[in-house]
PDB file of N, CA and C in Angstrom:
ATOM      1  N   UNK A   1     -14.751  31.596 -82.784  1.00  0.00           N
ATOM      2  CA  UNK A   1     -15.227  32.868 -83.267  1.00  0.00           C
ATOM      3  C   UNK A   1     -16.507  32.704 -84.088  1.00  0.00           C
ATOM      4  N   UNK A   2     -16.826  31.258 -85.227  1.00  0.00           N
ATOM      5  CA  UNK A   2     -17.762  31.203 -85.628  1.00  0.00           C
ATOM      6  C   UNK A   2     -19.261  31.028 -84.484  1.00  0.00           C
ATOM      7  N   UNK A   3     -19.085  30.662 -83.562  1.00  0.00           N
ATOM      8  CA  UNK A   3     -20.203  30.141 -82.812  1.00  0.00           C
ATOM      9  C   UNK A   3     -20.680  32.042 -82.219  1.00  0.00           C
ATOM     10  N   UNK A   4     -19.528  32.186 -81.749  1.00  0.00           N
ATOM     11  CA  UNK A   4     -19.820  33.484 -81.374  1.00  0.00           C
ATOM     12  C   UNK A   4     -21.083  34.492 -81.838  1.00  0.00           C
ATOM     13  N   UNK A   5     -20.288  34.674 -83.435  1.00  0.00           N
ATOM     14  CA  UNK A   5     -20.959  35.195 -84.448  1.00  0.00           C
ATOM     15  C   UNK A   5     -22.245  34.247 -84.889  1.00  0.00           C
ATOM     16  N   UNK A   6     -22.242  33.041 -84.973  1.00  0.00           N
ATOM     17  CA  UNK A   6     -23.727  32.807 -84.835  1.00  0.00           C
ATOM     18  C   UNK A   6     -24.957  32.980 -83.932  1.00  0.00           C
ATOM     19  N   UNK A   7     -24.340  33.093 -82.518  1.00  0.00           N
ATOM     20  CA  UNK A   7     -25.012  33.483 -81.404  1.00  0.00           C
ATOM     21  C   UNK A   7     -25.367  34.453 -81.345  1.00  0.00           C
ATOM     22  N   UNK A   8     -24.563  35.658 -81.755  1.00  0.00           N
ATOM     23  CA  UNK A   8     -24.627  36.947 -82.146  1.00  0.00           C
ATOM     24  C   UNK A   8     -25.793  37.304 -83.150  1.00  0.00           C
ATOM     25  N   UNK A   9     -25.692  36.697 -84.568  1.00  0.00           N
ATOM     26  CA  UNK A   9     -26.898  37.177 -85.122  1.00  0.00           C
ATOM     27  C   UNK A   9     -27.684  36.273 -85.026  1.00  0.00           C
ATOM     28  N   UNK A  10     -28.033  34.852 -83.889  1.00  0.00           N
ATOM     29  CA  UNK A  10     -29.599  34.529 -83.798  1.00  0.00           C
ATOM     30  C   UNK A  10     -30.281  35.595 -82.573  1.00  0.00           C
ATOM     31  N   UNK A  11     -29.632  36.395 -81.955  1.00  0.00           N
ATOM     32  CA  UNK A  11     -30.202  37.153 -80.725  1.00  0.00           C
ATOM     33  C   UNK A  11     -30.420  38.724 -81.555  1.00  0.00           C
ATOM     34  N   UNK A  12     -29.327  39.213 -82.602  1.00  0.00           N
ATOM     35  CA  UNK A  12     -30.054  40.152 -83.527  1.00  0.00           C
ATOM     36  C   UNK A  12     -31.436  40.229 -83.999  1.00  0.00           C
ATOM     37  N   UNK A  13     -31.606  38.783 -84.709  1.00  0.00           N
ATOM     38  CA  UNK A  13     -32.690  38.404 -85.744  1.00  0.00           C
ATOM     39  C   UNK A  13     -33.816  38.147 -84.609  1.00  0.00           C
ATOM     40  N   UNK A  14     -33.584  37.942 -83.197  1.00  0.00           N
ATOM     41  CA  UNK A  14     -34.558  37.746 -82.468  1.00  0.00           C
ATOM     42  C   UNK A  14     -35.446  38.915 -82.003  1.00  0.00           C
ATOM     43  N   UNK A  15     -34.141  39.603 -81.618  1.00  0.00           N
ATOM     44  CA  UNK A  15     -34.505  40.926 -81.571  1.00  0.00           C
ATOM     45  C   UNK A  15     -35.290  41.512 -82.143  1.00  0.00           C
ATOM     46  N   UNK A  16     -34.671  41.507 -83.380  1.00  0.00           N
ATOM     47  CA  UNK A  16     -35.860  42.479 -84.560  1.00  0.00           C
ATOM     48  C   UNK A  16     -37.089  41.675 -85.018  1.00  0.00           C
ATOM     49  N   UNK A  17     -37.254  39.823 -84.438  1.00  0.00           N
ATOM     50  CA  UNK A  17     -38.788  39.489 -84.707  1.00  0.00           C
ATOM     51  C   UNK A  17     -39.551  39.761 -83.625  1.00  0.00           C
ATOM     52  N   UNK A  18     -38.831  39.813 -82.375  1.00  0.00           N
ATOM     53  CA  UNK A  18     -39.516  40.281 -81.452  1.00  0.00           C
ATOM     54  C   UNK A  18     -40.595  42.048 -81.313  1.00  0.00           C
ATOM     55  N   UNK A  19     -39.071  42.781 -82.281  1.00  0.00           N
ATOM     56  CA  UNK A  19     -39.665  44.584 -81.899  1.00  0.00           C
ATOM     57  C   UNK A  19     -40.976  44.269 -83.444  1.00  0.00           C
ATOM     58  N   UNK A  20     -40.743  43.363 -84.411  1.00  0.00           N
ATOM     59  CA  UNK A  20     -42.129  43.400 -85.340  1.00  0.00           C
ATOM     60  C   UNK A  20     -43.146  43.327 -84.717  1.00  0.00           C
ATOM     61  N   UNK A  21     -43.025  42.135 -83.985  1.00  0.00           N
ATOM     62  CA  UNK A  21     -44.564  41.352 -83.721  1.00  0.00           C
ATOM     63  C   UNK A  21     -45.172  42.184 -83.022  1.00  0.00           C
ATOM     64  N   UNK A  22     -44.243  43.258 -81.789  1.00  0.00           N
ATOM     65  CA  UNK A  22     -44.765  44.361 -80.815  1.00  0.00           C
ATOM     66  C   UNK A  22     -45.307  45.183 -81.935  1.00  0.00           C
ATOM     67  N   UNK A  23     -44.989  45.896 -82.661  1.00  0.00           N
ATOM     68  CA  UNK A  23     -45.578  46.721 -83.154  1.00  0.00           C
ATOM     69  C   UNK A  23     -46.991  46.316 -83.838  1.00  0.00           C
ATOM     70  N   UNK A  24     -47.380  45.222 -83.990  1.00  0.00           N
ATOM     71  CA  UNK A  24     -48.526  44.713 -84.232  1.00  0.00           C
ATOM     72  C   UNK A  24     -49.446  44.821 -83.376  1.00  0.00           C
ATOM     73  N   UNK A  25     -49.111  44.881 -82.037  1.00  0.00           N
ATOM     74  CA  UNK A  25     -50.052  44.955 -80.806  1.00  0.00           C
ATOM     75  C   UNK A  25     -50.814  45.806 -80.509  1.00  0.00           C
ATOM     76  N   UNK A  26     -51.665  46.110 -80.479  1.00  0.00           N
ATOM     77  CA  UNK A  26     -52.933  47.570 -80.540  1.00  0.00           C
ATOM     78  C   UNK A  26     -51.983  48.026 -79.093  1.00  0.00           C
ATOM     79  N   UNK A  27     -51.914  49.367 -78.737  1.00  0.00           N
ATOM     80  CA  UNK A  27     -51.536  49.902 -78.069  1.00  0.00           C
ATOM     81  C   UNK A  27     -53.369  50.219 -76.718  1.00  0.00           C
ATOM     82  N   UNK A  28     -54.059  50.198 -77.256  1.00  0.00           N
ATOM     83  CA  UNK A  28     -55.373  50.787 -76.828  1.00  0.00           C
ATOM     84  C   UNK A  28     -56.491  49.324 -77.084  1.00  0.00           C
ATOM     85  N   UNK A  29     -57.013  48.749 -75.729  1.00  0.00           N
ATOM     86  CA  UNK A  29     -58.102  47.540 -75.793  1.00  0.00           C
ATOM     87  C   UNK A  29     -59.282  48.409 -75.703  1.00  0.00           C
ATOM     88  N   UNK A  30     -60.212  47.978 -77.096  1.00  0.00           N
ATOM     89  CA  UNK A  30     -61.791  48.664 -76.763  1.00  0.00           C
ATOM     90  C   UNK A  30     -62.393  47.072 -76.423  1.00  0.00           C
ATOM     91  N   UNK A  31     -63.726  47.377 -75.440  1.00  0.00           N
ATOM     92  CA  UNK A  31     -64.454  46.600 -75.399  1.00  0.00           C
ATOM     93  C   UNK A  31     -65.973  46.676 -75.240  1.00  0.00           C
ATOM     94  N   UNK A  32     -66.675  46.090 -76.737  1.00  0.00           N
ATOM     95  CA  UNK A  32     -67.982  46.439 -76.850  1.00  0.00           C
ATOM     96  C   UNK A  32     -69.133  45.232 -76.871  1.00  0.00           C
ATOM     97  N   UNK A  33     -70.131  45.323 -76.069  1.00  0.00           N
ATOM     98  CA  UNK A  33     -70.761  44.840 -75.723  1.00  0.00           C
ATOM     99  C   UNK A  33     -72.195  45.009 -76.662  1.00  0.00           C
ATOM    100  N   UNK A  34     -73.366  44.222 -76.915  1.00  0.00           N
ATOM    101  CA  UNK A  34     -74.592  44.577 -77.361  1.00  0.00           C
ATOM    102  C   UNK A  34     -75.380  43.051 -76.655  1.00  0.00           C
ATOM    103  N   UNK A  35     -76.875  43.963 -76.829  1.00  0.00           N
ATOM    104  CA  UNK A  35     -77.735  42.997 -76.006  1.00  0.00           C
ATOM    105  C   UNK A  35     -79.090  43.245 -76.604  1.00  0.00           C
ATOM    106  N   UNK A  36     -79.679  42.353 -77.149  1.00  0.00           N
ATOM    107  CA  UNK A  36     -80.972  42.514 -78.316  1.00  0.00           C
ATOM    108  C   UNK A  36     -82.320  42.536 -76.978  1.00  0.00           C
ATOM    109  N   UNK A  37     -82.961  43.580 -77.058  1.00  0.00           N
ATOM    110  CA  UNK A  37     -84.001  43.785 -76.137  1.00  0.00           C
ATOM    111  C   UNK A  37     -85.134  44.004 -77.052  1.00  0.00           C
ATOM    112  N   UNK A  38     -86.535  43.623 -76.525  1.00  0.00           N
ATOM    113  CA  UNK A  38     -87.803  43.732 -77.671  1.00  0.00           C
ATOM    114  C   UNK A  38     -88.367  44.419 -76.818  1.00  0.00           C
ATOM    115  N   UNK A  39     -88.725  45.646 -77.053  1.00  0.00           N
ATOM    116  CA  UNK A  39     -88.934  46.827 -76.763  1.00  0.00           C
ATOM    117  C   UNK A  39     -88.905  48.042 -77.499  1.00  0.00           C
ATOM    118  N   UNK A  40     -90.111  49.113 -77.453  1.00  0.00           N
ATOM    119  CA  UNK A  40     -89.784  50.087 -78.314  1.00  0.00           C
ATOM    120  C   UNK A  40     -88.382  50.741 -78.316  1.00  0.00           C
ATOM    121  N   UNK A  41     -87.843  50.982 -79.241  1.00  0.00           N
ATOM    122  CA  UNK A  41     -87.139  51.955 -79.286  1.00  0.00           C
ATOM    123  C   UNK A  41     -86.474  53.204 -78.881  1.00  0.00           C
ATOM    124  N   UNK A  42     -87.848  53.667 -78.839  1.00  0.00           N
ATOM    125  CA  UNK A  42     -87.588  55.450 -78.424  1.00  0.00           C
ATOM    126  C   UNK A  42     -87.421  55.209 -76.603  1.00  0.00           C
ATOM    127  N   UNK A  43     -88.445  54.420 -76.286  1.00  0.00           N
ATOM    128  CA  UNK A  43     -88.275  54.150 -74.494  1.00  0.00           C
ATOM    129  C   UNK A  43     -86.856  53.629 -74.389  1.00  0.00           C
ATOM    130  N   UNK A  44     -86.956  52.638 -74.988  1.00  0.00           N
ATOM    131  CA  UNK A  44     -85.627  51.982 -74.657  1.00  0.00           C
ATOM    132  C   UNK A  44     -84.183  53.235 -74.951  1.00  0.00           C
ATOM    133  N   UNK A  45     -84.266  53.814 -75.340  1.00  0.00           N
ATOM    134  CA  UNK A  45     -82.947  54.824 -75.528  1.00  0.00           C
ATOM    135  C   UNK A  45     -83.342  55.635 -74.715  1.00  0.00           C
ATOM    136  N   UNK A  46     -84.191  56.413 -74.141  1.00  0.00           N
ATOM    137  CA  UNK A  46     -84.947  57.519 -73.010  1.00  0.00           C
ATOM    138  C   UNK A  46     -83.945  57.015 -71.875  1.00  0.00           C
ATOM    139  N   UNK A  47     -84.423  55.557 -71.597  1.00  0.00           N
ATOM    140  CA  UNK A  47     -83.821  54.875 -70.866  1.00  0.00           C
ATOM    141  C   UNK A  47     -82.554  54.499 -70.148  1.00  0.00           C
ATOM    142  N   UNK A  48     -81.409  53.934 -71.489  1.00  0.00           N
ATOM    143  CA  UNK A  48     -80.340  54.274 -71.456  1.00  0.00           C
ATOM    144  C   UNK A  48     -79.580  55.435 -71.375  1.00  0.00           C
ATOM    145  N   UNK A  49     -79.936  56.427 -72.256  1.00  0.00           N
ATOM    146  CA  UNK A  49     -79.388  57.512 -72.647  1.00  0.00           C
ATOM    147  C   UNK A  49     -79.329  58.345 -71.110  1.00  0.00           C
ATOM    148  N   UNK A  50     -80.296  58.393 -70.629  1.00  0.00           N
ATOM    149  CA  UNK A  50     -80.602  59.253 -68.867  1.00  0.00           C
ATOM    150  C   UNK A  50     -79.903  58.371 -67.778  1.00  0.00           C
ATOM    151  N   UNK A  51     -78.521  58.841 -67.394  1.00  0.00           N
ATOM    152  CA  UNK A  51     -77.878  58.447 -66.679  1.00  0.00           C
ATOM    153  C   UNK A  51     -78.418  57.934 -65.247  1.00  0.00           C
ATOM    154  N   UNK A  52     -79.462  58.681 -64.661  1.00  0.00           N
ATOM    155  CA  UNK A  52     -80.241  58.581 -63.703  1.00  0.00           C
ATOM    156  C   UNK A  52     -81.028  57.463 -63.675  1.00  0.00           C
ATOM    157  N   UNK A  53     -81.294  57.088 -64.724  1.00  0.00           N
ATOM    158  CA  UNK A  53     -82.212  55.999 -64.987  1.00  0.00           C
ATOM    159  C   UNK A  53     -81.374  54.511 -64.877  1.00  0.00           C
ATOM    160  N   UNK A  54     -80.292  54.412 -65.130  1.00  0.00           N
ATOM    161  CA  UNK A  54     -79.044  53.881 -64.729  1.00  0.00           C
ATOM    162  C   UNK A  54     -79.695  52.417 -63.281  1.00  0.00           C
ATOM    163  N   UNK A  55     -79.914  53.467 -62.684  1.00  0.00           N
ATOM    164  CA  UNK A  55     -79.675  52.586 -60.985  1.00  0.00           C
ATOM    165  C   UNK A  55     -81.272  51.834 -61.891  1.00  0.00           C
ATOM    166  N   UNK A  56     -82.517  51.406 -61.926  1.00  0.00           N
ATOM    167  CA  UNK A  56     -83.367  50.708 -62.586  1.00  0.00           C
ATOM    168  C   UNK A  56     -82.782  49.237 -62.764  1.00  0.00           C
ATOM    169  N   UNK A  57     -82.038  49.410 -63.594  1.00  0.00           N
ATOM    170  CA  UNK A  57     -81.180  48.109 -64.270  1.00  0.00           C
ATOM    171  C   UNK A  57     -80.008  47.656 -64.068  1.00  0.00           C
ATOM    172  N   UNK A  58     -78.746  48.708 -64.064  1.00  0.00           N
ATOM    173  CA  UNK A  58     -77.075  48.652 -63.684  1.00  0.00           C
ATOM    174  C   UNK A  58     -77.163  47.914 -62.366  1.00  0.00           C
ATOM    175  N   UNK A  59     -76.471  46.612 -62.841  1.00  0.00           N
ATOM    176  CA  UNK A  59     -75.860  46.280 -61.358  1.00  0.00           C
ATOM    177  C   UNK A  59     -75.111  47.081 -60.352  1.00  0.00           C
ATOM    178  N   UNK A  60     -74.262  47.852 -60.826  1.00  0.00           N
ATOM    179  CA  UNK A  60     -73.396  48.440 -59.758  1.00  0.00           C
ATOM    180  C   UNK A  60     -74.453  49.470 -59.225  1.00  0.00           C
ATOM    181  N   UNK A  61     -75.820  50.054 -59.769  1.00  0.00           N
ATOM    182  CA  UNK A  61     -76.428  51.086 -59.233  1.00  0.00           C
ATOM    183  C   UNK A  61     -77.757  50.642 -58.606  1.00  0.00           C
ATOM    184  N   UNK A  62     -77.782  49.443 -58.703  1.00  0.00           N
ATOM    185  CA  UNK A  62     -78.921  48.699 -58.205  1.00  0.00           C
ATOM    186  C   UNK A  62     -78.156  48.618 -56.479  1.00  0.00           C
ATOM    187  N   UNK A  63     -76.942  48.073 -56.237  1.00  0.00           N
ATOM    188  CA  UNK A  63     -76.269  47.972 -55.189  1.00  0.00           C
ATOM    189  C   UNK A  63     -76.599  49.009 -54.275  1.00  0.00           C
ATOM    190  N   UNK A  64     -77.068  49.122 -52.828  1.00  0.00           N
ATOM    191  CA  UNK A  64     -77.272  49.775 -51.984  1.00  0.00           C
ATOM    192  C   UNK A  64     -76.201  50.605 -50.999  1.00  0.00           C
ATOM    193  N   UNK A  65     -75.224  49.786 -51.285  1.00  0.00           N
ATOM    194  CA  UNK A  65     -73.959  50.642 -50.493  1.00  0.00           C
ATOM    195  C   UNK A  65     -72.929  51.269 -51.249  1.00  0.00           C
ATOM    196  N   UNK A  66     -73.018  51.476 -52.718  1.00  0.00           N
ATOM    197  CA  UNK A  66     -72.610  52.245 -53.061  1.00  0.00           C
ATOM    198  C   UNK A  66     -73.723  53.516 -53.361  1.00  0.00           C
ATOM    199  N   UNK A  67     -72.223  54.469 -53.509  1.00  0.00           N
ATOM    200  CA  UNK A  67     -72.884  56.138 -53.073  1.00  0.00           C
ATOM    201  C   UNK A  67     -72.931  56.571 -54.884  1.00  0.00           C
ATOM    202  N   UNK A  68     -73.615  57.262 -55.116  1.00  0.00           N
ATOM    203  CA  UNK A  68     -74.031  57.682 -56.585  1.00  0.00           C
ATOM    204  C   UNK A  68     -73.918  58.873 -56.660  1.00  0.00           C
ATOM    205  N   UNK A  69     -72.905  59.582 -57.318  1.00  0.00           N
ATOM    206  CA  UNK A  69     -73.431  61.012 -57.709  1.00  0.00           C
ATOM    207  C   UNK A  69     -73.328  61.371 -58.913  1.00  0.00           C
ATOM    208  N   UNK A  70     -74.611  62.325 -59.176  1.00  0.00           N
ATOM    209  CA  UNK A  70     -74.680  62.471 -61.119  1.00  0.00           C
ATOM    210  C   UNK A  70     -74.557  64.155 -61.094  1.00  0.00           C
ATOM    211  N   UNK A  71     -73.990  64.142 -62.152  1.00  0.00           N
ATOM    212  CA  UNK A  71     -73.024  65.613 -62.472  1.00  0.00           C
ATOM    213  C   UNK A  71     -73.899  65.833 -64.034  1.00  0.00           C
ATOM    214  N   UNK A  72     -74.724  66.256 -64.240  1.00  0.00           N
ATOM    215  CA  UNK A  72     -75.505  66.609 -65.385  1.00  0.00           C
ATOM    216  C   UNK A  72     -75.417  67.843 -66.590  1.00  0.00           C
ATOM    217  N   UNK A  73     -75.104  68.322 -67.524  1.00  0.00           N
ATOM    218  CA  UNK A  73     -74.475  68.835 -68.196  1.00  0.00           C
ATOM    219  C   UNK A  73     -75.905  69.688 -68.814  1.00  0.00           C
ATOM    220  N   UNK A  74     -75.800  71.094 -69.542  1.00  0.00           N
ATOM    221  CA  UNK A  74     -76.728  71.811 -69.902  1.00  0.00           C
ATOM    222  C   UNK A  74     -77.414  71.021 -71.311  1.00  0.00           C
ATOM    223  N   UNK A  75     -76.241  70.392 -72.397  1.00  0.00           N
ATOM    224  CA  UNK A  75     -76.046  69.836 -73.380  1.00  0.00           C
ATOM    225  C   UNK A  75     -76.793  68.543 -73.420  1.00  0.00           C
ATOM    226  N   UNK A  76     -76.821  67.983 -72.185  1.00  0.00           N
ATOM    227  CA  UNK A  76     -76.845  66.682 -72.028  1.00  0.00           C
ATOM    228  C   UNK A  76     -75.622  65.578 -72.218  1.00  0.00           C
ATOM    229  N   UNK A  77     -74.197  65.849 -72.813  1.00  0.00           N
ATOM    230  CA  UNK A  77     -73.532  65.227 -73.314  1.00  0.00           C
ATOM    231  C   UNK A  77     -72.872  65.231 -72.489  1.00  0.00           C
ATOM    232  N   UNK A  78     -71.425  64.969 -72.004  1.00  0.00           N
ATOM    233  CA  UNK A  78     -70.406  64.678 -70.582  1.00  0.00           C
ATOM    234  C   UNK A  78     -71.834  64.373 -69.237  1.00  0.00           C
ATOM    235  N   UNK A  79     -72.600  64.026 -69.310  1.00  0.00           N
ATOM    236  CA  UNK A  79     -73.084  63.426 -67.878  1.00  0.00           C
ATOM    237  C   UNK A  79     -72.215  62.994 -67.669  1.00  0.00           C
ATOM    238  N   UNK A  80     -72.266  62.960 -66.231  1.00  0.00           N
ATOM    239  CA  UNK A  80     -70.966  62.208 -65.266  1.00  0.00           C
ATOM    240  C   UNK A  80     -71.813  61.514 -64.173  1.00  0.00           C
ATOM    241  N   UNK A  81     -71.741  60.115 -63.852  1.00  0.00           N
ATOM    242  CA  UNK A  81     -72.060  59.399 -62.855  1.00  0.00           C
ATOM    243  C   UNK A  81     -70.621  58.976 -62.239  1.00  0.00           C
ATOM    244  N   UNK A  82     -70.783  59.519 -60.636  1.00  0.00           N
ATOM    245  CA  UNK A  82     -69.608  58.351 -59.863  1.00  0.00           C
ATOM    246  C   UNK A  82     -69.877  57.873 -59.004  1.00  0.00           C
ATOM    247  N   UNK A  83     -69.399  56.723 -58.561  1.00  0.00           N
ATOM    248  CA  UNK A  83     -69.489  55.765 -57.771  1.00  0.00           C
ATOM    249  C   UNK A  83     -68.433  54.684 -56.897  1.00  0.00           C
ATOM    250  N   UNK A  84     -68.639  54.247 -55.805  1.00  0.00           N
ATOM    251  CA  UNK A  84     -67.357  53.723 -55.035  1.00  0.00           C
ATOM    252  C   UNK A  84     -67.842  52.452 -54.950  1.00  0.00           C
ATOM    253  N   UNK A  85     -67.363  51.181 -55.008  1.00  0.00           N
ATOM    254  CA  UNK A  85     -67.343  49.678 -55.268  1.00  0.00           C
ATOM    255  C   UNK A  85     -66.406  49.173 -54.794  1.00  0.00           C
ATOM    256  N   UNK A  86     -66.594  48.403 -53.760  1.00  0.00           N
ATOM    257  CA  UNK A  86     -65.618  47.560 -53.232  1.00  0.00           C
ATOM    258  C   UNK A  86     -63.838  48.302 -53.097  1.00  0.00           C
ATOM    259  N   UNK A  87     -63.936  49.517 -52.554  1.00  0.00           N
ATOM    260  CA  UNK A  87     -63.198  50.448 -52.321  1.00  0.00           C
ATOM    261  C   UNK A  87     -62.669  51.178 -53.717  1.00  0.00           C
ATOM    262  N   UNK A  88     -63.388  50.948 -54.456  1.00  0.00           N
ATOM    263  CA  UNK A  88     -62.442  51.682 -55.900  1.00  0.00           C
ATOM    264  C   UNK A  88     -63.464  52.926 -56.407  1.00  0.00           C
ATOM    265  N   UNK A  89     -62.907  53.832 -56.850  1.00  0.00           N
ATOM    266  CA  UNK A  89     -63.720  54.884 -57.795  1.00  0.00           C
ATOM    267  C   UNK A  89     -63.662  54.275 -58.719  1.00  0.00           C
ATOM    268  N   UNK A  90     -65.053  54.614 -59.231  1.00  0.00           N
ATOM    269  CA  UNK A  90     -65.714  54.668 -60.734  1.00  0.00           C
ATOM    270  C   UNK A  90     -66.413  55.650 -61.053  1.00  0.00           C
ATOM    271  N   UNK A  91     -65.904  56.040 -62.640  1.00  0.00           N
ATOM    272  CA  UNK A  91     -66.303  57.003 -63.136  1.00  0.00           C
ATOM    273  C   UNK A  91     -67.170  56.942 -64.606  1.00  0.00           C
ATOM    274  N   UNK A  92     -68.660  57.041 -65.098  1.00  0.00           N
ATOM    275  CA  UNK A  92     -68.978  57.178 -66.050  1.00  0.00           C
ATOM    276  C   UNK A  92     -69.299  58.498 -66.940  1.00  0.00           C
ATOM    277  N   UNK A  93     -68.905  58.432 -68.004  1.00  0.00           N
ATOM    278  CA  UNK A  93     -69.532  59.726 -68.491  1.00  0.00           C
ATOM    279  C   UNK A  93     -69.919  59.786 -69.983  1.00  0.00           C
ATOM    280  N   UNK A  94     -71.200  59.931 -70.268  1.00  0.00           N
ATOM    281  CA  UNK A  94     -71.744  60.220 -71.445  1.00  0.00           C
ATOM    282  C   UNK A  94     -71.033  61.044 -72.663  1.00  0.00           C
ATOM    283  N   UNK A  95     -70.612  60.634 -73.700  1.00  0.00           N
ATOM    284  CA  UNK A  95     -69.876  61.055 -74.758  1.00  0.00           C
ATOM    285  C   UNK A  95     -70.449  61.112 -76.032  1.00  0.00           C
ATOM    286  N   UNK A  96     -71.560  60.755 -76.337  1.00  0.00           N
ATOM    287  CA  UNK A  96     -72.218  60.787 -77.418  1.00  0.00           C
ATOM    288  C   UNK A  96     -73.581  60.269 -77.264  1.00  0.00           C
ATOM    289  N   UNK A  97     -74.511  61.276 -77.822  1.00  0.00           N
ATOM    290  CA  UNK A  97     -75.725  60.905 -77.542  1.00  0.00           C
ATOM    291  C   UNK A  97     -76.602  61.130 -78.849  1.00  0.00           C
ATOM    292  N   UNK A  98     -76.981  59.922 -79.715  1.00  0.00           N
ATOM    293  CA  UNK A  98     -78.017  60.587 -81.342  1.00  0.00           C
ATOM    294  C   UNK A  98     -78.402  58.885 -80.826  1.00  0.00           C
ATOM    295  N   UNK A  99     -79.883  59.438 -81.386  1.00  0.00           N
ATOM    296  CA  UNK A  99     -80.774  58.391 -81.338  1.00  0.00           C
ATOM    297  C   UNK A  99     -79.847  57.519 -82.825  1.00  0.00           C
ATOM    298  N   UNK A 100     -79.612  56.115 -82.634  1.00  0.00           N
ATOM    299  CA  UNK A 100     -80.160  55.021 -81.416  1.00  0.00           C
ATOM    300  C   UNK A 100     -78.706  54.945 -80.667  1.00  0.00           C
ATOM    301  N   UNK A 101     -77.956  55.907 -80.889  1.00  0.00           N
ATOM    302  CA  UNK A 101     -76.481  55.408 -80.395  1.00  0.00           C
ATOM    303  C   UNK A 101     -76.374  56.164 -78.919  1.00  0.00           C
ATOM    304  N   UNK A 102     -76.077  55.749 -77.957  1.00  0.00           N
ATOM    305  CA  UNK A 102     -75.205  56.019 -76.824  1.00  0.00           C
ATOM    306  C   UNK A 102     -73.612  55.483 -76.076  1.00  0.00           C
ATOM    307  N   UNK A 103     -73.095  56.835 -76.430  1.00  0.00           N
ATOM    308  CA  UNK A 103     -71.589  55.677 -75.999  1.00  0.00           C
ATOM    309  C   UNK A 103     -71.197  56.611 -74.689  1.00  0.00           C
ATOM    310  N   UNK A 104     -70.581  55.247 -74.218  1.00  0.00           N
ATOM    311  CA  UNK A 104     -70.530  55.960 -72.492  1.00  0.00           C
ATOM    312  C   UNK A 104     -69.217  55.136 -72.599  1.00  0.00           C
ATOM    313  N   UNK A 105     -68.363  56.233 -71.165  1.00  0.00           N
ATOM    314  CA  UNK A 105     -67.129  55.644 -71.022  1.00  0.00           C
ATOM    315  C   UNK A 105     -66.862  55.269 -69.953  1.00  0.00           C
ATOM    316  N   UNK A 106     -66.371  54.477 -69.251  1.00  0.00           N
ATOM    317  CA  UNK A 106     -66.481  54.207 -67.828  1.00  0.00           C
ATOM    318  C   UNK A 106     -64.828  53.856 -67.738  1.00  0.00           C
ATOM    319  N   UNK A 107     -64.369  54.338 -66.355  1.00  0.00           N
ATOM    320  CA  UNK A 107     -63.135  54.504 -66.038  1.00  0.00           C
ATOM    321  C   UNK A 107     -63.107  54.243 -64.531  1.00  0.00           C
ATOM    322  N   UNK A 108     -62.261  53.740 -64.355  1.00  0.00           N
ATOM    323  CA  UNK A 108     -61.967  52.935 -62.693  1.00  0.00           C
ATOM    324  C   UNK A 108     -60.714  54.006 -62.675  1.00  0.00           C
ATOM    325  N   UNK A 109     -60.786  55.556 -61.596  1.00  0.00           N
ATOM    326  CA  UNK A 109     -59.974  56.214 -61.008  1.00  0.00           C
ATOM    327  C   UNK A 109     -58.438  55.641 -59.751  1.00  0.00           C
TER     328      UNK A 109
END
């Protein structure tokens, strides 16, 4: 009966170090990137910021067999670029736009 009961509460105590450590785990992975370019400023964000301008530099929009379509907003803000890659949808869309910041979200449909 003693072994029992020891077996018993090392699989309790496991239990509950196991449900801690989970709750430590970010539920949500961000991943951010930066890249130091010497270049004005104001071009360089014109640049980025204009979704269209995109295919210039973006690998995936430099690619010739994928199909591009841009969905452009009165605001300028939700631009939407999509695109098909090696059979998958992709979806970008502009979410914030103040000089010098642009954050874009990109989502594989």
């Amino acid at each position: 009966m003693k072994m029992i009961k020891a077996v018993f509460f090392v699989f309790v105590g496991l239990t509950i170090m196991i449900t801690l450590i989970s709750l430590l785990i970010p539920s949500r992975i961000v991943t951010a990137s930066a890249v130091s370019v010497q270049a004005d400023s104001t071009k360089l964000f014109s640049e980025v910021s204009e979704l269209k301008n995109w295919r210039h530099w973006h690998p995936a929009f430099k690619n010739d067999s994928s199909i591009l379509n841009f969905t452009s907003s009165k605001n300028e803000l939700n631009d939407i670029a999509t695109w098909e890659q090696n059979g998958k949808a992709y979806q970008m869309v502009v979410t914030e736009k103040k000089y010098p910041l642009v954050k874009i979200n990109i989502q594989a449909k």
